[in-house]
Protein backbone atom coordinates (compact mmCIF):
# COMPACT_ATOMS: atom_id res chain seq x y z
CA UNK A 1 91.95 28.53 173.01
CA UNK A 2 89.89 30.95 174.85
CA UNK A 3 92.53 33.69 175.29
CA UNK A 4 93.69 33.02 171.06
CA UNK A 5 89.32 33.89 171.18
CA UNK A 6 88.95 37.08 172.95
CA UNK A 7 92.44 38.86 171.55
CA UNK A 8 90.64 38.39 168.07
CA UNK A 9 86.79 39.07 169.65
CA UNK A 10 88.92 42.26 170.76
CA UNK A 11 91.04 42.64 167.76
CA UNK A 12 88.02 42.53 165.33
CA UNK A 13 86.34 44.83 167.41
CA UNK A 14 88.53 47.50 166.86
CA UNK A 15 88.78 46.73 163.45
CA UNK A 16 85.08 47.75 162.90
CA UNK A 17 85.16 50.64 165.41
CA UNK A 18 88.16 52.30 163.10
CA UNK A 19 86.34 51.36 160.03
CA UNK A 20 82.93 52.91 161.24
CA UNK A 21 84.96 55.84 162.03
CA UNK A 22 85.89 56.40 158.59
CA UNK A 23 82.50 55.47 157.24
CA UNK A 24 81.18 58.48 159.67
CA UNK A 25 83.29 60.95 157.80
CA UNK A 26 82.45 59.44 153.74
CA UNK A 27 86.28 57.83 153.20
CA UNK A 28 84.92 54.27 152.87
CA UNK A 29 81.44 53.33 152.45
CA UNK A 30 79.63 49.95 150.96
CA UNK A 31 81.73 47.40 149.23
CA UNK A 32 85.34 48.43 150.26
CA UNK A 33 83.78 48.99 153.65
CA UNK A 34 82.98 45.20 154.02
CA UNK A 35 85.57 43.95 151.78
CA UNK A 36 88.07 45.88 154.38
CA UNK A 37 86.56 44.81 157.50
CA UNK A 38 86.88 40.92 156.08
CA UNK A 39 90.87 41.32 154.75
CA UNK A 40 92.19 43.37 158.28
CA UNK A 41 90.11 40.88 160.29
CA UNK A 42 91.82 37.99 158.47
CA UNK A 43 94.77 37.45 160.84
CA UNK A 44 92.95 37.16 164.03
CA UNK A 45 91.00 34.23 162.45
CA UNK A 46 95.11 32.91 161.81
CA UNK A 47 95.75 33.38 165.22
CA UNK A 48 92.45 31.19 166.87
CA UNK A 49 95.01 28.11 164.79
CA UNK A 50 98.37 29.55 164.87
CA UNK A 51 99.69 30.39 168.51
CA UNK A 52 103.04 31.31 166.94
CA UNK A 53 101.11 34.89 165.60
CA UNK A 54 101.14 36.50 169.04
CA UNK A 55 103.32 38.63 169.00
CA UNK A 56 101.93 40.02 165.56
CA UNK A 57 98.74 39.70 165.97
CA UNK A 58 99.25 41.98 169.57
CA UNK A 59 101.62 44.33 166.89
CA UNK A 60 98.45 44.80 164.93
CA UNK A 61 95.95 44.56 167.89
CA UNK A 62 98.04 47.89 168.89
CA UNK A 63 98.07 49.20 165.57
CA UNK A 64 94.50 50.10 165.35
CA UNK A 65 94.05 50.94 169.30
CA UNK A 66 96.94 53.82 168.73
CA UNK A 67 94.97 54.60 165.42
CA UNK A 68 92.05 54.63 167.26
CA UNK A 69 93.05 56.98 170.17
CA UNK A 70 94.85 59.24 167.86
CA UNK A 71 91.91 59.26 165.12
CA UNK A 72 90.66 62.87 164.54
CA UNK A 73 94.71 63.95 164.56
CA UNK A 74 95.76 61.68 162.21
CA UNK A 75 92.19 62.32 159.78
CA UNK A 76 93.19 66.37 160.71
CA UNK A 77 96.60 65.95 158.84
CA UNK A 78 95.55 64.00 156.11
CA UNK A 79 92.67 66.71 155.74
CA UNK A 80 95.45 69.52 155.88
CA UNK A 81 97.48 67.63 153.31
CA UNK A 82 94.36 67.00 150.99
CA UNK A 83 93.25 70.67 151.40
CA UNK A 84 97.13 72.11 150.60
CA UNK A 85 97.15 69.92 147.17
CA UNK A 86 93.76 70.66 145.95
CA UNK A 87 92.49 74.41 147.26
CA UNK A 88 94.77 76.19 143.95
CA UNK A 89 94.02 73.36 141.69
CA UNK A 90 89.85 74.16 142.69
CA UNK A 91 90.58 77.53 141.65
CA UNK A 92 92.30 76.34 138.31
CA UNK A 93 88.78 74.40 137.61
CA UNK A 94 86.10 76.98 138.72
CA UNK A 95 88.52 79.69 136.17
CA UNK A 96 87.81 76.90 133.20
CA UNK A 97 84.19 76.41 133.96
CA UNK A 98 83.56 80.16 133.84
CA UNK A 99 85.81 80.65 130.38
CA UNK A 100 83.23 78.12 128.82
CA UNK A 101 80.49 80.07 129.34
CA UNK A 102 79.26 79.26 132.69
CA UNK A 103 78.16 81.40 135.48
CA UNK A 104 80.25 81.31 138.95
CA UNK A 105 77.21 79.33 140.73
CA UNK A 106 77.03 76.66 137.89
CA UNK A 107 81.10 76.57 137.63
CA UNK A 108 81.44 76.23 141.72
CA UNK A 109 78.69 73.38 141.79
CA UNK A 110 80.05 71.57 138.77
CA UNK A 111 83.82 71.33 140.22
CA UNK A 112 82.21 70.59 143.41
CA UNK A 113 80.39 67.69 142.01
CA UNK A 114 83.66 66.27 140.42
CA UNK A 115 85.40 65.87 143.85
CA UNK A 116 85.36 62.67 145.31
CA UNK A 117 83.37 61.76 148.51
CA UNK A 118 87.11 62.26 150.81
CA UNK A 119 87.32 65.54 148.73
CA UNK A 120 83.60 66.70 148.91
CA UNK A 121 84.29 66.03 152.93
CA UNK A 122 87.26 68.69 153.25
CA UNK A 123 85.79 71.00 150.21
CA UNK A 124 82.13 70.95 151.60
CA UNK A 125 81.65 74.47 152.45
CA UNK A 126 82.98 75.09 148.52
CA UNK A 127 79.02 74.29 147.58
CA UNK A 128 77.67 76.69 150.05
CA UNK A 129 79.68 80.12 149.30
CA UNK A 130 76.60 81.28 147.75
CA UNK A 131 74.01 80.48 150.31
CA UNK A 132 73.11 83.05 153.13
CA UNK A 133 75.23 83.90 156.00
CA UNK A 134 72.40 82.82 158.33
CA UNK A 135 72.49 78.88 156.85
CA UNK A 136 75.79 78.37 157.50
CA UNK A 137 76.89 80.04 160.76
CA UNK A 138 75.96 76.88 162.55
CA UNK A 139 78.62 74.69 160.88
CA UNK A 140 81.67 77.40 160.91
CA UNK A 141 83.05 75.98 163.99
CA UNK A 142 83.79 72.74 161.84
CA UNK A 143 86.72 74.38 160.00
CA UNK A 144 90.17 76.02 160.99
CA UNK A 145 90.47 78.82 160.89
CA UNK A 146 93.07 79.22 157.58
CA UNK A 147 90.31 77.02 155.90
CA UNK A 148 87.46 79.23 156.31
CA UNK A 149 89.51 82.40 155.47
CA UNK A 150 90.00 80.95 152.16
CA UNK A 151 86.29 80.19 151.55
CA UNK A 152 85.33 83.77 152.70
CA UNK A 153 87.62 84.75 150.70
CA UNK A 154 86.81 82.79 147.78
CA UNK A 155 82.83 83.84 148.73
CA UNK A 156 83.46 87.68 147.95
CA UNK A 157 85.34 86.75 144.35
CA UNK A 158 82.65 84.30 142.90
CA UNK A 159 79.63 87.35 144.66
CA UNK A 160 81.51 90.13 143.22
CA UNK A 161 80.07 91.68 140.08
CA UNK A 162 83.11 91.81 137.81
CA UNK A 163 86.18 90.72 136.50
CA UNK A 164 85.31 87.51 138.62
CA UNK A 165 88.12 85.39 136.30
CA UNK A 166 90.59 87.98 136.96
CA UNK A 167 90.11 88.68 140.78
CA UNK A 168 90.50 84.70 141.12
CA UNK A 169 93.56 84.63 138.61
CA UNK A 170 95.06 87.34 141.49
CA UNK A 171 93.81 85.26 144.54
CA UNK A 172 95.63 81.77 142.94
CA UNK A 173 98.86 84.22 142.55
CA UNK A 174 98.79 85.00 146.04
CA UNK A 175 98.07 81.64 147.61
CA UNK A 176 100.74 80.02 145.10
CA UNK A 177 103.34 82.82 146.93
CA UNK A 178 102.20 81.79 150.48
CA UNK A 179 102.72 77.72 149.54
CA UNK A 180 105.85 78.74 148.56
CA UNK A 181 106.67 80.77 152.02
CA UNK A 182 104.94 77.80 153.67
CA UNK A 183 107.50 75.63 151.62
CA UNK A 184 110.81 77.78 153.08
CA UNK A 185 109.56 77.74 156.37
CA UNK A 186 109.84 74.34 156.68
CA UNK A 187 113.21 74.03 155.09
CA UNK A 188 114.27 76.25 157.30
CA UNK A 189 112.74 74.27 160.42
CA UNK A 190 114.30 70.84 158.71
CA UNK A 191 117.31 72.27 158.88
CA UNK A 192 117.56 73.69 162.34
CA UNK A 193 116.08 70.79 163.53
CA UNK A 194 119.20 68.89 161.50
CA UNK A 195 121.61 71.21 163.22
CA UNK A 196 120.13 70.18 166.68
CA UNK A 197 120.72 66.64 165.95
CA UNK A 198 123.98 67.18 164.54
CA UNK A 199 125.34 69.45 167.76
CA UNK A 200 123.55 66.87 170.33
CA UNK A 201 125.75 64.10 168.63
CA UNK A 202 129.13 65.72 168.88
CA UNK A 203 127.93 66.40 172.66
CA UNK A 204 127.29 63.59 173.62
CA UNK A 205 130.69 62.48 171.74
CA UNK A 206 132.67 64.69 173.59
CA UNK A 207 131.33 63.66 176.84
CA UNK A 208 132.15 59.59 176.18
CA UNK A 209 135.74 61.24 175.05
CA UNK A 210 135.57 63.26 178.44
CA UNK A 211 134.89 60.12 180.91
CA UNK A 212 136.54 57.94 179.22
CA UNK A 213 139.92 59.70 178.64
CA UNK A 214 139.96 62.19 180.91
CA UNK A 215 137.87 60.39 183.68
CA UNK A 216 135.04 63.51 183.96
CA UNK A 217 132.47 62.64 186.24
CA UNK A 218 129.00 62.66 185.03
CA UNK A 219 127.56 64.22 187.93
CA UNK A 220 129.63 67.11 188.87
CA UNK A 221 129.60 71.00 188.36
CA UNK A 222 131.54 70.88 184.98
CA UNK A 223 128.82 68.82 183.38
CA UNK A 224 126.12 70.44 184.44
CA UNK A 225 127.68 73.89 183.04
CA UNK A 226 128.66 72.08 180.17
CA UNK A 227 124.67 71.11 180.11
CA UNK A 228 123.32 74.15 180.89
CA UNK A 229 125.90 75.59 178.35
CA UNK A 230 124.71 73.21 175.69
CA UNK A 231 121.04 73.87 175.67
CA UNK A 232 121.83 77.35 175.66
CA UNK A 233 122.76 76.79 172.35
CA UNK A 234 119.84 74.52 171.41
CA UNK A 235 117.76 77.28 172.12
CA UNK A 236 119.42 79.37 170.53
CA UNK A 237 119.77 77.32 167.43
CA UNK A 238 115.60 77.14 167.19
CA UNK A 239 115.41 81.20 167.83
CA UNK A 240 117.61 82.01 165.15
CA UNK A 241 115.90 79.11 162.56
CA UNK A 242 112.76 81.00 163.44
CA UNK A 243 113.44 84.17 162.64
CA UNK A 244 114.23 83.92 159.01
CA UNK A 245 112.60 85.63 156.95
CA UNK A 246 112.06 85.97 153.05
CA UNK A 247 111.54 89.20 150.51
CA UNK A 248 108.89 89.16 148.45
């Protein structure tokens, strides 16, 4: 009974840790933060009756350590993948706030204020392209590098004096064409990477052929030529995939 005790003492414990986590960075916050902390700690209070749970409750114990250790990597990607889907459509909203009638100040601060709290998180620096250089130097580090290129750049369109509707109309076009180069180069990184698999299969199909019909030996010169021979080609495979390039 003791042990069934401390794996959930432990388990809960790194149920709240992950949740406090995402309460630090606005993703859950009152209600769904305690109505999450009572459903994920749910099956270590099975286990303290169940002893047949653990194995699953250890599955799940892991679960959240690996989520834990890995945290600001797996929050990074789902940032990159939040920022990716939303940064045109932002664009789209400030271009319809300013064809009502509103200036690029009010426009910015009303799409900003339409964002959720997850969204407001990745989009923060969105509400502060109009304040002073000097305010916001401290927090610059807090953003890649891609990310605050697209706010400077999005800075000198909403400051500029005129045709502020068309300069951003331009600026969607040419972020539109570099998703869709982003979109290619991964196609084309899918599919060398499919072409690896594919040519590390038939190896290693020819080599159970080899020693098993014509008794090759694993260890000997021949195999590690073949070897050497083979990731030549793998190398080769991933130079070539990265070299492609589109016209545009």
């Amino acid at each position: 009974m003791m042990v069934q005790l401390l794996v959930s003492v432990f388990g809960i414990v790194f149920v709240h840790r992950n949740l406090s986590l995402l309460e630090k960075i606005n993703v859950v916050s009152g209600p769904k933060l305690n109505l999450f902390f009572y459903l994920l700690q749910l099956p270590f209070y099975f286990y303290l009756f169940f002893k047949e749970l653990f194995v699953f409750v250890f599955i799940y114990i892991g679960i959240f350590l690996i989520t834990f250790i890995l945290f600001d990597k797996i929050i990074d990607i789902f940032k990159e993948k939040s920022f990716e889907g939303l940064h045109i459509y932002i664009i789209e909203r400030i271009i319809l706030q300013i064809r009502a009638g509103k200036s690029a100040q009010v426009s910015t601060k009303n799409v900003f204020d339409d964002l959720t709290t997850w969204q407001k998180a990745i989009f923060s620096h969105l509400n502060k392209i109009f304040e002073p250089e000097n305010q916001k130097q401290s927090e610059s580090s807090s953003i890649t590098a891609a990310h605050s290129y697209y706010f400077d750049e999005l800075k000198i369109v909403m400051c500029s004096t005129g045709n502020v509707i068309e300069q951003l109309k331009s600026y969607q076009k040419a972020l539109r064409l570099q998703n869709n180069l982003r979109h290619k180069s991964r196609q084309a990184i899918q599919q060398t990477k499919a072409q690896a698999l594919v040519s590390f299969l038939i190896y290693v199909c020819f080599v159970m052929l080899g020693c098993v019909y014509l008794k090759l030996e694993l260890i000997s010169v021949t195999m590690l030529v073949s070897l050497l021979l083979f990731c030549t080609g793998q190398v080769l495979i991933f130079k070539l995939g990265g070299k492609i390039k589109w016209k545009t």
